[in-house]
C-alpha atoms as a PDB file:
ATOM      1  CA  UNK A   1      16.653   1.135  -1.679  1.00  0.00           C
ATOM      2  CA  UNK A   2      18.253   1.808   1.895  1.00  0.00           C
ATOM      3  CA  UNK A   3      21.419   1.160   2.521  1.00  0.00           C
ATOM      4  CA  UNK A   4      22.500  -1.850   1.060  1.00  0.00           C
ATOM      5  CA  UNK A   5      25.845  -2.603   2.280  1.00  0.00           C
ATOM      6  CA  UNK A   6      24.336  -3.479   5.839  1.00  0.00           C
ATOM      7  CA  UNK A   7      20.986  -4.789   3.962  1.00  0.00           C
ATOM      8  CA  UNK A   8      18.872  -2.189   5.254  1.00  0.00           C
ATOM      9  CA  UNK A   9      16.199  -1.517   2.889  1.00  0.00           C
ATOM     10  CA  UNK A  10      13.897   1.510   3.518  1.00  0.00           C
ATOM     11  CA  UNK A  11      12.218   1.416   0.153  1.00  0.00           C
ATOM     12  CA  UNK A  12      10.333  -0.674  -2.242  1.00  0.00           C
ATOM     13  CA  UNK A  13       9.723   0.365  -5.087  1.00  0.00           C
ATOM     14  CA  UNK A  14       7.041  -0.645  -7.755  1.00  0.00           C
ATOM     15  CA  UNK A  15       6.928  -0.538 -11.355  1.00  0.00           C
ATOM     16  CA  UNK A  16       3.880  -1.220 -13.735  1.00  0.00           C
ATOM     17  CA  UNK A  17       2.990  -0.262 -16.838  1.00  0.00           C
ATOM     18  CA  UNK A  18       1.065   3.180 -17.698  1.00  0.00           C
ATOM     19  CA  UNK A  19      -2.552   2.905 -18.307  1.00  0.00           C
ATOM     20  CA  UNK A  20      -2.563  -0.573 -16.614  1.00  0.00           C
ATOM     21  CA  UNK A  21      -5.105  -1.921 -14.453  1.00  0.00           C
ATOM     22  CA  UNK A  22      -2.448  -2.019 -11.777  1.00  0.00           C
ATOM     23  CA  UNK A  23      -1.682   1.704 -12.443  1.00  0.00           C
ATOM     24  CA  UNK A  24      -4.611   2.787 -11.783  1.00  0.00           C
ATOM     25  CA  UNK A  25      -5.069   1.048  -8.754  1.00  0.00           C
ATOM     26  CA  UNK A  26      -2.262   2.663  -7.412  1.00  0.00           C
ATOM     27  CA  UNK A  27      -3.481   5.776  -8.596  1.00  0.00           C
ATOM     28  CA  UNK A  28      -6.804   5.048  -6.689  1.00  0.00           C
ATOM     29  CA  UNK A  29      -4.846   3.898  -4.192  1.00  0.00           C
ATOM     30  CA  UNK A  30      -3.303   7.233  -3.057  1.00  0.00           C
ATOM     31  CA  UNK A  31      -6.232   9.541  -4.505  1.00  0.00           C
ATOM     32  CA  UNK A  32      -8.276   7.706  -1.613  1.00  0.00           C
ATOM     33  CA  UNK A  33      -6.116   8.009   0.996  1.00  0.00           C
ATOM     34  CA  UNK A  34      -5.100  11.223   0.342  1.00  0.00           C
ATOM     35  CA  UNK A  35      -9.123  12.110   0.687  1.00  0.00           C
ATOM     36  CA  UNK A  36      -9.515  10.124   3.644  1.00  0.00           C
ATOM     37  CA  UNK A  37      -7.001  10.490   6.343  1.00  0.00           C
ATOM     38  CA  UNK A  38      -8.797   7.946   8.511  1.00  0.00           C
ATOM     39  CA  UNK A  39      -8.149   5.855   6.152  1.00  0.00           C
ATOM     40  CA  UNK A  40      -4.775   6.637   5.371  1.00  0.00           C
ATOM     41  CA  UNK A  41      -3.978   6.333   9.517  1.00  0.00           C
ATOM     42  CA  UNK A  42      -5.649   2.813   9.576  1.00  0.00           C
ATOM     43  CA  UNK A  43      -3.223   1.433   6.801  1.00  0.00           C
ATOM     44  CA  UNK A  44      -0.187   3.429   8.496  1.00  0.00           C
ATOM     45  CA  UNK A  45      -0.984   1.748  11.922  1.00  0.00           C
ATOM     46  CA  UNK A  46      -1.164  -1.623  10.459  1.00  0.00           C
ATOM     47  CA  UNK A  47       2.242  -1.220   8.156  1.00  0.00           C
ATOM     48  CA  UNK A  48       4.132  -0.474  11.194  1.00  0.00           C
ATOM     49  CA  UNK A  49       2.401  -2.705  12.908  1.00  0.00           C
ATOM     50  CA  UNK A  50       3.414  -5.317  10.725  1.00  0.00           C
ATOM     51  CA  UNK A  51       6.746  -4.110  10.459  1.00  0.00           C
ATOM     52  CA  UNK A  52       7.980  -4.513  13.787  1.00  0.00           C
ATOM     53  CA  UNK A  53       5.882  -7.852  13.828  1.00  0.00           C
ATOM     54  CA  UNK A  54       7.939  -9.355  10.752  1.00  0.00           C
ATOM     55  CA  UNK A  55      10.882  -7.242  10.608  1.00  0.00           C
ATOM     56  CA  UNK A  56      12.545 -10.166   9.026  1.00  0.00           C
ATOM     57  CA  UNK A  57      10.360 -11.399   6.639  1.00  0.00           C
ATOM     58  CA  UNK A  58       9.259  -9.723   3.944  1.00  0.00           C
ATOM     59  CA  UNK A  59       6.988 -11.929   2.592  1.00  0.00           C
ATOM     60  CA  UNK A  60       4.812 -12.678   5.389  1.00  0.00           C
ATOM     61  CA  UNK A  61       4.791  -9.102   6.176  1.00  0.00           C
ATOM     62  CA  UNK A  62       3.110  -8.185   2.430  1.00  0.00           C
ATOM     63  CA  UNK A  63       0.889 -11.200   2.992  1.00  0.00           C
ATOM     64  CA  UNK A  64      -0.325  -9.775   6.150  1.00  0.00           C
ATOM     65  CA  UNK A  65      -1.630  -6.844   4.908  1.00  0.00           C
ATOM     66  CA  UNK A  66      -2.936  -7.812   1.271  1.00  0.00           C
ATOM     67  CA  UNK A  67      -6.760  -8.206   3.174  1.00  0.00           C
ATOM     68  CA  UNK A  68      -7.061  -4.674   3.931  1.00  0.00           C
ATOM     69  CA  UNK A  69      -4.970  -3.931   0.683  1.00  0.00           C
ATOM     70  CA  UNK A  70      -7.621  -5.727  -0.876  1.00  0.00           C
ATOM     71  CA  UNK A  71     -10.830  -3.827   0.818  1.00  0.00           C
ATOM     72  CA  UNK A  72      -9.003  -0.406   0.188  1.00  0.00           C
ATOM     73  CA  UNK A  73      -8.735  -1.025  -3.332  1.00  0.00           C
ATOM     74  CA  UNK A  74     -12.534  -1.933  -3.429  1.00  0.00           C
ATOM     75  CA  UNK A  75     -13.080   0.966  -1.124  1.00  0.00           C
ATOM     76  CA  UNK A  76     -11.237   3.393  -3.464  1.00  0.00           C
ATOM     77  CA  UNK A  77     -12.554   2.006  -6.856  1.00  0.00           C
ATOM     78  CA  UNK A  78     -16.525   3.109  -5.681  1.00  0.00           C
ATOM     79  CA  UNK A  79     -15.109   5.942  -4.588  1.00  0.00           C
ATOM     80  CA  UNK A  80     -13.613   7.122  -7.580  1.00  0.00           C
ATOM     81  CA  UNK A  81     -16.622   5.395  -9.429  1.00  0.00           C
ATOM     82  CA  UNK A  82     -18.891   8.236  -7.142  1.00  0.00           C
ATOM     83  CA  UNK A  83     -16.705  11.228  -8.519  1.00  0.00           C
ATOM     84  CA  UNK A  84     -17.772  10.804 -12.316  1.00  0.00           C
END
């Protein structure tokens, strides 16, 4: 999404199916974040980071952050565990 004529794209957008592992991970995801705003800060600082960094490249720029993608998810998974 962005505008597309000049191949400016200010969105990505993601599509899984409901009750999915993937869905919930998003859904963890953004519960977790939402709860912890340090956390939330650290992964905004690194996607603009990264944005500037591989404004061009799309794919090295999602590459770049799938490590702390990864340790959020494992982050946010015991801590929704911890709220049942």
């Amino acid at each position: 999404m962005g505008d597309l004529e000049n191949d400016i794209k200010t969105h990505h957008i993601h599509i899984v199916k409901a009750d999915s592992s993937n869905w919930y991970n998003y859904l963890n995801f953004r519960d977790y974040l939402n709860a912890h705003p340090n956390k939330a800060k650290e992964y905004d600082e690194l996607k603009h980071k990264l944005a500037i960094k591989y404004s061009n490249n799309r794919k090295a720029y999602t590459q770049e952050k799938s490590e702390t993608i990864s340790r959020l998810l494992r982050e946010a998974q015991q801590w929704r565990n911890s709220q049942k």
